[in-house]
Protein backbone atom coordinates (compact mmCIF):
# COMPACT_ATOMS: atom_id res chain seq x y z
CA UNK A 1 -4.18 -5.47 8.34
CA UNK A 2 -7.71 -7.58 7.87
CA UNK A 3 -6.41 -9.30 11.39
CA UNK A 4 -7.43 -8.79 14.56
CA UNK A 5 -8.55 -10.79 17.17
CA UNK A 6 -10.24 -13.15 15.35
CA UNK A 7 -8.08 -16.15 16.36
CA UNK A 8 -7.27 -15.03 19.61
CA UNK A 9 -8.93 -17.82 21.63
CA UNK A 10 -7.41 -20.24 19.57
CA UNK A 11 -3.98 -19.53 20.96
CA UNK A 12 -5.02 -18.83 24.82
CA UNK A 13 -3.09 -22.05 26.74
CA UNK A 14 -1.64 -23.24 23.41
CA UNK A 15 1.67 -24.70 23.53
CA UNK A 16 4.03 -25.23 20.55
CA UNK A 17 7.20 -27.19 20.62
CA UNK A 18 9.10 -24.49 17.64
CA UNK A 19 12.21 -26.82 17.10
CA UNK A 20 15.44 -24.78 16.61
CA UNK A 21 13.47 -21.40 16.26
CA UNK A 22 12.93 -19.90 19.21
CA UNK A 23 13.90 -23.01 21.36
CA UNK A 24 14.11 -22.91 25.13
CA UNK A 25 16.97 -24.44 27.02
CA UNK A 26 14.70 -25.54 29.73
CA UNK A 27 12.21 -26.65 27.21
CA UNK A 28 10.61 -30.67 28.66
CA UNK A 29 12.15 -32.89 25.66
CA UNK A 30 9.87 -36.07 26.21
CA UNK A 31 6.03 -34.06 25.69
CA UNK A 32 3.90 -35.12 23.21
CA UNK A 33 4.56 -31.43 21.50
CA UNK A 34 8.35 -32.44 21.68
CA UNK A 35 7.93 -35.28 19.98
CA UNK A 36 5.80 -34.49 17.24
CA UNK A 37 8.33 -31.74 16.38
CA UNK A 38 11.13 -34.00 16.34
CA UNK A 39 9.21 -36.31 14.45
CA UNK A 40 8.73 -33.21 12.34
CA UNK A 41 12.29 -32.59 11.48
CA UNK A 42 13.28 -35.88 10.89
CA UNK A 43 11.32 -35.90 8.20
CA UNK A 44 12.20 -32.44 6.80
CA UNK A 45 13.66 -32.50 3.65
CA UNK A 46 17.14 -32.35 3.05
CA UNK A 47 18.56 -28.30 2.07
CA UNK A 48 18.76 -27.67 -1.36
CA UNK A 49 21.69 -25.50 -1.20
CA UNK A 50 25.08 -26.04 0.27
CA UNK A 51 27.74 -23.64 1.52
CA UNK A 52 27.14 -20.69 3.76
CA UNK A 53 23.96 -19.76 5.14
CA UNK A 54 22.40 -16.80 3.58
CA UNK A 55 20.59 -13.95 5.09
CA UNK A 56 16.97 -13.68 5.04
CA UNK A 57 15.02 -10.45 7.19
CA UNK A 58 11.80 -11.95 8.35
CA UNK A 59 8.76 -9.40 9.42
CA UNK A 60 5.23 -9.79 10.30
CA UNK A 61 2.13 -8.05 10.61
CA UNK A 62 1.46 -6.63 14.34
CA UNK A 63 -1.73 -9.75 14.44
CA UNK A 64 -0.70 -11.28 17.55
CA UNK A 65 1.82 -10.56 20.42
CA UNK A 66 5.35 -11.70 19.16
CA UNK A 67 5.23 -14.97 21.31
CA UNK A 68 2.02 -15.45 19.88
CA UNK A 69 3.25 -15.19 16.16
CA UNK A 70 6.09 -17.51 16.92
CA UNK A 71 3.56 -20.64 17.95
CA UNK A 72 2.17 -19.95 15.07
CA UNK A 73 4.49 -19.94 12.35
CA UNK A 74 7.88 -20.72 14.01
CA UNK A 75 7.55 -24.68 12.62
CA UNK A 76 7.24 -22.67 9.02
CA UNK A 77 10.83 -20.82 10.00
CA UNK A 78 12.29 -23.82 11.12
CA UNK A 79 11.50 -25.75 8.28
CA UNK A 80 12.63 -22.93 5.53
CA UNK A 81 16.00 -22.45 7.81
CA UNK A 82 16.57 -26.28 7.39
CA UNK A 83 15.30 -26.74 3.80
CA UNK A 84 16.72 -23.59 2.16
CA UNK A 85 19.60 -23.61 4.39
CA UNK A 86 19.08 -19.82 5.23
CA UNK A 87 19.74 -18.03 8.35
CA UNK A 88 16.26 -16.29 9.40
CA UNK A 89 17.50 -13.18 11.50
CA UNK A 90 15.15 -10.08 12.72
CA UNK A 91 15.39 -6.16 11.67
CA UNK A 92 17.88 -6.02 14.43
CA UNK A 93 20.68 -8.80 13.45
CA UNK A 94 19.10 -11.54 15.55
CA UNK A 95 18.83 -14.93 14.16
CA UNK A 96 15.72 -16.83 15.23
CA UNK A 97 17.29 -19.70 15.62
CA UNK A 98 18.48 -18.38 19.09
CA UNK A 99 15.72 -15.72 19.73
CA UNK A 100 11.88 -15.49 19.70
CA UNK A 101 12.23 -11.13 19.27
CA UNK A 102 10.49 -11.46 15.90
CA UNK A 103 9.52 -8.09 14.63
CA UNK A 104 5.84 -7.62 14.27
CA UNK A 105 5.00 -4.27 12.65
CA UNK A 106 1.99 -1.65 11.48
CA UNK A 107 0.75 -1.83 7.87
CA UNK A 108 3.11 1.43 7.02
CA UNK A 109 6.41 -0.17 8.58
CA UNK A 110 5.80 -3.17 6.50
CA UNK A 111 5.34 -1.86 3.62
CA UNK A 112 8.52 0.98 4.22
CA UNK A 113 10.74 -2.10 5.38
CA UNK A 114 9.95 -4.28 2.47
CA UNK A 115 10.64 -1.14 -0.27
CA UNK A 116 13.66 0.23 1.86
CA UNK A 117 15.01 -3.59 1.19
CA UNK A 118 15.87 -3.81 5.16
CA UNK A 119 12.56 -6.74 5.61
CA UNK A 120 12.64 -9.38 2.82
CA UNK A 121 10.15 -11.77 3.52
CA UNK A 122 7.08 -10.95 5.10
CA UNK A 123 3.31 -11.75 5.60
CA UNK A 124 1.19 -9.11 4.69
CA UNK A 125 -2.55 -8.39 4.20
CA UNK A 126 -3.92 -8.59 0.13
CA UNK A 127 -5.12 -4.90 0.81
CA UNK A 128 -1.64 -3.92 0.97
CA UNK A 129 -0.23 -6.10 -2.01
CA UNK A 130 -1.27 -2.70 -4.46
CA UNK A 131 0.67 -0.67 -2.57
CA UNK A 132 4.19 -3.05 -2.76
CA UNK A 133 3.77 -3.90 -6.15
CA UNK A 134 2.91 0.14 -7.03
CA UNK A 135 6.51 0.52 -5.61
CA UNK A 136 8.26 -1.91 -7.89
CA UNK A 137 8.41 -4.91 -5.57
CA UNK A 138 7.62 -9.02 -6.51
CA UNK A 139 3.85 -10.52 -6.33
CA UNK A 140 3.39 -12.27 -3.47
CA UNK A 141 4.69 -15.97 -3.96
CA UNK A 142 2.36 -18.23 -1.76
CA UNK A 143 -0.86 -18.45 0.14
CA UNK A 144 -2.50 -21.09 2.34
CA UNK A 145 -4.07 -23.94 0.60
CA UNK A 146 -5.02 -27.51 0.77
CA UNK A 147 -2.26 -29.48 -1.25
CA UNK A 148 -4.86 -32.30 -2.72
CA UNK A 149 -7.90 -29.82 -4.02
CA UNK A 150 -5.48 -27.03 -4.54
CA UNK A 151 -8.07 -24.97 -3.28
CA UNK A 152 -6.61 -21.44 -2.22
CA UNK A 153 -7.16 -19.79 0.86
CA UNK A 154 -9.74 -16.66 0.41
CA UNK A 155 -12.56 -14.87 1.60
CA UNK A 156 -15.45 -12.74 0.34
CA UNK A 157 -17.32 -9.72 1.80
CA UNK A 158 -20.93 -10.46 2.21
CA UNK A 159 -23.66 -8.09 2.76
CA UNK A 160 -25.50 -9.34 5.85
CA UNK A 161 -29.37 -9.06 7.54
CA UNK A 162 -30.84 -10.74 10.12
CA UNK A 163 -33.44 -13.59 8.46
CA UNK A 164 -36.40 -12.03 9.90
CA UNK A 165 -35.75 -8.54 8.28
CA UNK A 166 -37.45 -7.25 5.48
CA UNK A 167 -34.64 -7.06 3.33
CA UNK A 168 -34.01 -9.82 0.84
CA UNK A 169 -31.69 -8.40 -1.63
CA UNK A 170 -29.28 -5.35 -1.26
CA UNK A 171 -32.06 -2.51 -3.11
CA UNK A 172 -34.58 -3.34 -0.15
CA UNK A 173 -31.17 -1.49 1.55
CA UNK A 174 -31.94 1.98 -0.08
CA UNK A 175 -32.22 5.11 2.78
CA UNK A 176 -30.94 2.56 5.32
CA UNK A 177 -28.13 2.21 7.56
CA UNK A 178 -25.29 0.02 6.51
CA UNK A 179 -22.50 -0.84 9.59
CA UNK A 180 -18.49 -0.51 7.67
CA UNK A 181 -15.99 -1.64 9.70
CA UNK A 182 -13.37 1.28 10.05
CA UNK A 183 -12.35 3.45 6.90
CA UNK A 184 -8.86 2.00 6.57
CA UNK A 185 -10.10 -1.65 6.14
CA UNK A 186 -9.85 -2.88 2.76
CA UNK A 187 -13.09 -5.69 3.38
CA UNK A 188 -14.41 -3.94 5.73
CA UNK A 189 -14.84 -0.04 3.97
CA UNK A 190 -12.60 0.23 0.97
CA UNK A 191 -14.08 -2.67 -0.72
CA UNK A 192 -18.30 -2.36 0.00
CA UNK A 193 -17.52 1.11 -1.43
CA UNK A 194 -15.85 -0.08 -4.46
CA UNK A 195 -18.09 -2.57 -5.25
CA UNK A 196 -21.45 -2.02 -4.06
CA UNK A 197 -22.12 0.81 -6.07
CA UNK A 198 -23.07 -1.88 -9.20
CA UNK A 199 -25.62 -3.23 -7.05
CA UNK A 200 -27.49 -0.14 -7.08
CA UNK A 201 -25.87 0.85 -3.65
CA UNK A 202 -23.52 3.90 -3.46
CA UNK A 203 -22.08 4.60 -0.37
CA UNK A 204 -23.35 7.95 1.34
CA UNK A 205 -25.53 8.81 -1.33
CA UNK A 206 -28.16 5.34 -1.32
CA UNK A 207 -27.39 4.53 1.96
CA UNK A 208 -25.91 5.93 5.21
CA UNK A 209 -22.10 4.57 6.65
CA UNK A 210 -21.95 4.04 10.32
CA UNK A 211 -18.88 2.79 11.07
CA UNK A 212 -18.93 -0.25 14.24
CA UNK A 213 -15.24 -0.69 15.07
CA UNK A 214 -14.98 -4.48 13.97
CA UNK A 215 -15.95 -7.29 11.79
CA UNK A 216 -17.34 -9.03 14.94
CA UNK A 217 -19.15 -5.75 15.84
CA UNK A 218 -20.26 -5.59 12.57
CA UNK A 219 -21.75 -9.05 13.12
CA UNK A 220 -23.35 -8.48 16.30
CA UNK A 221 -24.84 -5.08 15.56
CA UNK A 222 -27.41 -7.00 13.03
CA UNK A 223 -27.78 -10.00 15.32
CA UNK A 224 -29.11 -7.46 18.11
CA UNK A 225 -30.78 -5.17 15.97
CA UNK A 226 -27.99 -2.24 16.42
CA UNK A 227 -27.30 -2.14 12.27
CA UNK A 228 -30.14 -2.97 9.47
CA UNK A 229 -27.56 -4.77 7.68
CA UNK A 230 -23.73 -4.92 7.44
CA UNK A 231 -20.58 -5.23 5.58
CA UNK A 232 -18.24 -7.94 6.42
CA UNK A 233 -15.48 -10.50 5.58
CA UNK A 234 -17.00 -13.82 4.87
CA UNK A 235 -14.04 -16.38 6.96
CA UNK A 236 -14.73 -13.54 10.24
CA UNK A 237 -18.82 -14.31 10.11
CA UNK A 238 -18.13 -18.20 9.84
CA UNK A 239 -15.33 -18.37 12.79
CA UNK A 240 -17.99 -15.70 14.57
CA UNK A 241 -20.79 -19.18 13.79
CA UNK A 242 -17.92 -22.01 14.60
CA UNK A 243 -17.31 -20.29 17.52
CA UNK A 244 -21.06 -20.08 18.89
CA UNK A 245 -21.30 -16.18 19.16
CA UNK A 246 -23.69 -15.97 16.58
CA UNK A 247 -26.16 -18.40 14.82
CA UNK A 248 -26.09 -18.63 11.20
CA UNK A 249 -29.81 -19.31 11.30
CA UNK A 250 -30.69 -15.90 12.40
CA UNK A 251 -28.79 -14.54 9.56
CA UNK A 252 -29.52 -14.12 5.77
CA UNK A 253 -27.04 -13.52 3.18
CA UNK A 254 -27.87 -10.69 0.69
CA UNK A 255 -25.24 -10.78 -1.80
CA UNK A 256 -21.16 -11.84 -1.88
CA UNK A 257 -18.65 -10.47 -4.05
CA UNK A 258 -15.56 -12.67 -5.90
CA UNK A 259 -13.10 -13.85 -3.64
CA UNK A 260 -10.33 -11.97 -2.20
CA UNK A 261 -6.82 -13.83 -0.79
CA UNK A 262 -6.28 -14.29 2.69
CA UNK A 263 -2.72 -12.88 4.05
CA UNK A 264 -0.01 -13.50 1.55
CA UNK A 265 3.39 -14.01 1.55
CA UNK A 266 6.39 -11.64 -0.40
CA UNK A 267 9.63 -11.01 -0.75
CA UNK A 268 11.66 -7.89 -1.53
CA UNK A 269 12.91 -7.13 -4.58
CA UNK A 270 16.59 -7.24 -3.50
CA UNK A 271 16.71 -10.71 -2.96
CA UNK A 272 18.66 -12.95 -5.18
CA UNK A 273 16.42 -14.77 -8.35
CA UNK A 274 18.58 -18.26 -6.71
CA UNK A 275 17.36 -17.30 -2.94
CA UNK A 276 13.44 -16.31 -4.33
CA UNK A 277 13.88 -20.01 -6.25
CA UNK A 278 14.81 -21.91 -2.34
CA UNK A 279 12.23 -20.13 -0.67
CA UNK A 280 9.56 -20.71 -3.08
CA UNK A 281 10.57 -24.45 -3.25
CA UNK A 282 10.65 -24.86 0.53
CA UNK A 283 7.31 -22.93 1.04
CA UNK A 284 5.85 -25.21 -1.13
CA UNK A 285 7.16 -28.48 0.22
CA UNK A 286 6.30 -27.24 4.12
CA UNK A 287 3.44 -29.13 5.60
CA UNK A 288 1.47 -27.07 7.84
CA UNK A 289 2.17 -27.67 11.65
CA UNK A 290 -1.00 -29.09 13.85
CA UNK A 291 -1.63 -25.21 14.78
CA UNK A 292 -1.78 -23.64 11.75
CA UNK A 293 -4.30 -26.57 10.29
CA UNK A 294 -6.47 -25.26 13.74
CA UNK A 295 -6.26 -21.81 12.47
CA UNK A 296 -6.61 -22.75 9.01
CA UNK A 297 -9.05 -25.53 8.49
CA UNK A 298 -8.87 -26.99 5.40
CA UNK A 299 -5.29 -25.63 4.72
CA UNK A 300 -2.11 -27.99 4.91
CA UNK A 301 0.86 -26.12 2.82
CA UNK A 302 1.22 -23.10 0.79
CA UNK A 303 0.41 -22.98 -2.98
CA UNK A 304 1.82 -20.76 -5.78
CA UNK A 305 -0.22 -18.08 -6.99
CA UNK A 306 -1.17 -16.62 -10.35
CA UNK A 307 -1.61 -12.56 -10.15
CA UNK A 308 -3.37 -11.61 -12.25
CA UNK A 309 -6.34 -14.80 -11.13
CA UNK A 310 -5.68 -14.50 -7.84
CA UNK A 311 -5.60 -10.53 -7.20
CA UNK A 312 -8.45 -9.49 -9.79
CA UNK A 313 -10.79 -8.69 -6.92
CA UNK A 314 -7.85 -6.90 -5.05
CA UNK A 315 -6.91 -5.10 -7.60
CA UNK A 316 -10.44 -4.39 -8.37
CA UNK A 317 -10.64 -2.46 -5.54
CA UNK A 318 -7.40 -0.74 -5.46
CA UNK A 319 -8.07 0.73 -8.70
CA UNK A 320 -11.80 2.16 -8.41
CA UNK A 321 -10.17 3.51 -4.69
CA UNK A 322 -7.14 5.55 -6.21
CA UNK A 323 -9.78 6.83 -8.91
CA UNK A 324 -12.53 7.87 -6.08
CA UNK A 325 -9.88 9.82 -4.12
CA UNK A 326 -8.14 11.24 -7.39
CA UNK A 327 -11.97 12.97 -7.74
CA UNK A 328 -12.30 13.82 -4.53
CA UNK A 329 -8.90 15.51 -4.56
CA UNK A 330 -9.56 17.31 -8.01
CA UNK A 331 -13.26 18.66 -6.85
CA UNK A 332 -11.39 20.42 -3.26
């Protein structure tokens, strides 16, 4: 996944009154976390089906710890459980309504529990939404927005120098060293190689790869000196500037590409077209709790999206990928 420890310090100390997911028996009932969450459900809106709860697999990325994942979107499970009167449960039977064991899970279990139909709703990185729809599955069906702009959630990889470099556009790059993140990231390798080559910068042939480990490596290699310039993910360098660990004034942006999505969110193919409909129409009536707003400025709910719009860049990418390795494969 893009993820990694990019939102880490938002969660050290946080506490997150999750409502019936994941509650705690000994859990204080008067805090001011308490409250706002009952405050919270009252207001929920009433379920939109009736009868007996259906079954819904829930699996996430391996982001954060498992507690960790729970602050963060446990308000979101609550609120579908209530609202689409569904009963969330874990790869091993569990409902979370009376356990916090969600599963969090490597890119390739993901993907293999969403296609084996035994996951079927999940976050999951845009790098990887190729790969699902490739094996037959939906297009993701939300992504975090803000509700009044209808602004989607994205990000864009930028090409980055430090200001008082020579280099002012990417050419001035030619016979230099350029820092990729590691070779399975999709912003952070797959994509500078896919695209960069139509800026007159082909990877391993205008310029050398060195690979730092990390967005936030990447970052901090040009800031000290460590990389000429570097490829990165555009919402990574800003948190890396909101955060204080680097100053944007010291570094100059050579060139961004379209955007790309930020994690999306899918369901399997096996599930019913009347269970997609409830959790569609619940994700898109869920107003995002106080901690996701602090992870996601300028996002409140989730908004539809439109494939072919939305995924162009992904897709983009993807495709001139599958082609480069076909060629490589065909000249062994």
């Amino acid at each position: 996944m893009r993820c990694d420890a990019r939102f880490c310090a938002l969660l050290s100390g946080a506490t997150l009154m999750l409502g019936p997911v994941a509650a705690q028996t000994d859990t204080p009932t008067n805090t001011p976390q308490a409250r706002a969450a009952a405050a919270r459900a009252a207001a929920a809106p009433a379920p939109i089906a009736s009868g007996p709860r259906e079954k819904l697999v829930v699996a996430m990325p391996k982001t954060y710890a498992k507690s960790e994942t729970m602050l963060l979107w446990g308000d979101y499970f609550n609120h579908l459980a209530r609202c689409g009167n569904i009963d969330l449960q874990n790869l091993q039977g569990e409902s979370l309504e009376r356990s916090t064991n969600i599963d969090v899970l490597a890119e390739k279990e993901l993907i293999d529990s969403l296609v084996a139909g035994k996951a079927q709703l999940a976050q999951v990185n845009p790098g990887l939404v190729p790969q699902l729809v490739a094996a037959g599955q939906p297009t993701p069906f939300g992504v975090p927005g803000n509700k009044a702009s209808g602004q989607r959630n994205s990000y864009k990889l930028i090409l980055i120098s430090r200001v008082d470099s020579p280099f002012t556009k990417p050419q001035d790059l030619v016979g230099k060293k350029i820092a990729h993140t590691t070779p399975t990231s999709n912003s952070g390798n797959l994509a500078p190689r896919a695209l960069f080559p139509a800026i007159g910068l082909v990877p391993d042939q205008n310029y050398e790869v060195v690979f730092s480990n990390g967005h936030e490596r990447s970052v901090t290699g040009v800031m000290h000196g460590f990389y000429p310039a570097a490829a990165v993910a555009s919402d990574l360098y800003q948190r890396m500037v909101v955060k204080g660990d680097v100053k944007g004034s010291s570094i100059r942006t050579l060139w961004e590409s379209p955007p790309f999505m930020t994690e999306t969110w899918t369901m399997g193919k096996d599930v019913s077209p009347e269970l997609q409909a409830r959790v569609k129409k619940c994700s898109y009536s869920y107003s995002f709790s106080p901690k996701l707003r602090q992870l996601l400025p300028g996002n409140d709910t989730f908004l539809p999206i439109n494939f072919e719009r939305d995924f162009a860049t992904v897709m983009e990418v993807y495709n001139k990928t599958q082609k480069a390795q076909a060629a490589k494969g065909a000249a062994k």
